[in-house]
Protein backbone atom coordinates (compact mmCIF):
# COMPACT_ATOMS: atom_id res chain seq x y z
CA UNK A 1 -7.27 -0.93 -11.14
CA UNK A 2 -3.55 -0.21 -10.48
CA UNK A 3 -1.56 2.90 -11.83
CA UNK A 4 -0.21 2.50 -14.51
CA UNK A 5 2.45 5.31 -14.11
CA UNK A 6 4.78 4.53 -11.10
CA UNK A 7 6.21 7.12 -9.38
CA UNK A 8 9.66 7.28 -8.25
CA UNK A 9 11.33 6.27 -5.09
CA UNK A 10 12.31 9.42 -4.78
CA UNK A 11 8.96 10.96 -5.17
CA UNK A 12 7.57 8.53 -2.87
CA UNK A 13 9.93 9.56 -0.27
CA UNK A 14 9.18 13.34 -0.43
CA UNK A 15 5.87 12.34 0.45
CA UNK A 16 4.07 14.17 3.40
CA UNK A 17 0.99 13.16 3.99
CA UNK A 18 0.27 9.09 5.52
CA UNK A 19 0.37 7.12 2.49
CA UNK A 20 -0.24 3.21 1.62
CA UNK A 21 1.18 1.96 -1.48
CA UNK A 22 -0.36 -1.22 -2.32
CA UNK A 23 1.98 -3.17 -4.68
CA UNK A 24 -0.06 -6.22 -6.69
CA UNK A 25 -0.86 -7.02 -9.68
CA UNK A 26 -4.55 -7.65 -12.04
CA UNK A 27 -4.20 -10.98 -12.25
CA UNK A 28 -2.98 -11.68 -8.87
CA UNK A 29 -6.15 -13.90 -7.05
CA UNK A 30 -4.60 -12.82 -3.57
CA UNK A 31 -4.73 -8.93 -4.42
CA UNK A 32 -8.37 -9.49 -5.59
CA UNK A 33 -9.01 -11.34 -2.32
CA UNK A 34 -8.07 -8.67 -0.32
CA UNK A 35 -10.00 -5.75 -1.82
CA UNK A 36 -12.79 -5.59 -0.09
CA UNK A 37 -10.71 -6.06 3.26
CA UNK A 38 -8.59 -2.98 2.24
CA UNK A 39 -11.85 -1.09 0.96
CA UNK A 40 -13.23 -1.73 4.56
CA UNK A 41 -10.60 -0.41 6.39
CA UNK A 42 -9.95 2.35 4.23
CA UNK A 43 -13.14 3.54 4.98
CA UNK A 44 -12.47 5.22 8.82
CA UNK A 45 -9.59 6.95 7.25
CA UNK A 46 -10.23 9.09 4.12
CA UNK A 47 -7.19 11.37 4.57
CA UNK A 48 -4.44 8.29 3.97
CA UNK A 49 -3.84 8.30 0.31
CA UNK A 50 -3.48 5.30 -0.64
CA UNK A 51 -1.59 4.37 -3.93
CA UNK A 52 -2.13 1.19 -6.06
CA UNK A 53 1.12 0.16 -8.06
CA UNK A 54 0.73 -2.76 -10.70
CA UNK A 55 3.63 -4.73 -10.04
CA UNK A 56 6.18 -7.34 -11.99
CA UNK A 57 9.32 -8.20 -13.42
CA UNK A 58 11.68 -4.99 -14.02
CA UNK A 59 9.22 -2.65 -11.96
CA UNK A 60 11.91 -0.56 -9.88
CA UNK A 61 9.39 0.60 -7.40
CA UNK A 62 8.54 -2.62 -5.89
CA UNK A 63 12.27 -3.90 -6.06
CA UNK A 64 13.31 -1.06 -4.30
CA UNK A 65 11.06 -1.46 -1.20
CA UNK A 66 11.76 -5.66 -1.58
CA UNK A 67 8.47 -6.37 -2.58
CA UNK A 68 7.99 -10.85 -3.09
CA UNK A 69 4.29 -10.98 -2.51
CA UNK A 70 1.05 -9.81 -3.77
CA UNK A 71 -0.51 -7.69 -2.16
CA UNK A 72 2.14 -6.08 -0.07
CA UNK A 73 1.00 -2.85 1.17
CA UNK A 74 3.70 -0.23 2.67
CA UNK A 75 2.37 2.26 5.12
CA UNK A 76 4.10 5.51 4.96
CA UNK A 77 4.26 8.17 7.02
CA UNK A 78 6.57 11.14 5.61
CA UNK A 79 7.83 8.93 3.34
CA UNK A 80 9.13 6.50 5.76
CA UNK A 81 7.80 3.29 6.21
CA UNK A 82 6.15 2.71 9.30
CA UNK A 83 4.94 -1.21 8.36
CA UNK A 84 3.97 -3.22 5.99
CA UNK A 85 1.38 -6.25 5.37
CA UNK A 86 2.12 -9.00 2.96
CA UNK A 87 -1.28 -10.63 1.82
CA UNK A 88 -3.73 -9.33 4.72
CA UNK A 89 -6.42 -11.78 5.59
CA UNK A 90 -8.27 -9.15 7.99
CA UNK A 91 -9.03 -5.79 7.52
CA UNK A 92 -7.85 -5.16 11.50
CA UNK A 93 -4.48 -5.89 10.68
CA UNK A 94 -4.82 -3.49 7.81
CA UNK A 95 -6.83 -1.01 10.19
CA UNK A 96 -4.14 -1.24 13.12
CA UNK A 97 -1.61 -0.37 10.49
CA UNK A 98 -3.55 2.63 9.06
CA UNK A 99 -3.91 3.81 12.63
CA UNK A 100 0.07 4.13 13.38
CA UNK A 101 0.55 7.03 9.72
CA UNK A 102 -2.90 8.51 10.33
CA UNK A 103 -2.14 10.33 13.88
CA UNK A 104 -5.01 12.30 13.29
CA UNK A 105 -8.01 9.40 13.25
């Protein structure tokens, strides 16, 4: 389920701590695809919070990081992003990615 209550840019920005934001959306078939990739690779590295926005037409959020695609997922690390997947097919990719914001895995 994604949040229904987006946060800022500026909010996200402030943020500290290694963060993904997964943009998407509930009836996207590619963001339920990838689910139990993310799940997996979320798993070695329960200190990334990890953010799921639901996405569309007139959602500033995803417009302001130039989001296309479902599911694009922005890795953050003090509120900078460090890189970002558009529609992982592996949960490596997702897992190298994680590894770059969580410095202390």
């Amino acid at each position: 389920m994604h949040s229904g209550i987006e946060p800022s840019r500026a909010e996200i920005d402030a943020l500290e701590e290694p963060t993904v934001i997964e943009f998407g959306a509930s009836h996207c078939g590619h963001c339920s695809a990838a689910q139990p990739l993310i799940a997996a690779a979320f798993g070695s590295h329960p200190r990334v919070r990890h953010i799921r926005i639901e996405d569309g037409p007139g959602r500033r959020l995803g417009r302001s990081f130039r989001v296309k695609l479902w599911p694009t997922l922005i890795f953050l690390a003090q509120g900078k992003e460090v890189e970002r997947l558009v529609r992982p097919s592996d949960s490596s990719a997702i897992e190298q990615a994680l590894a770059q914001i969580d410095v202390a895995s």
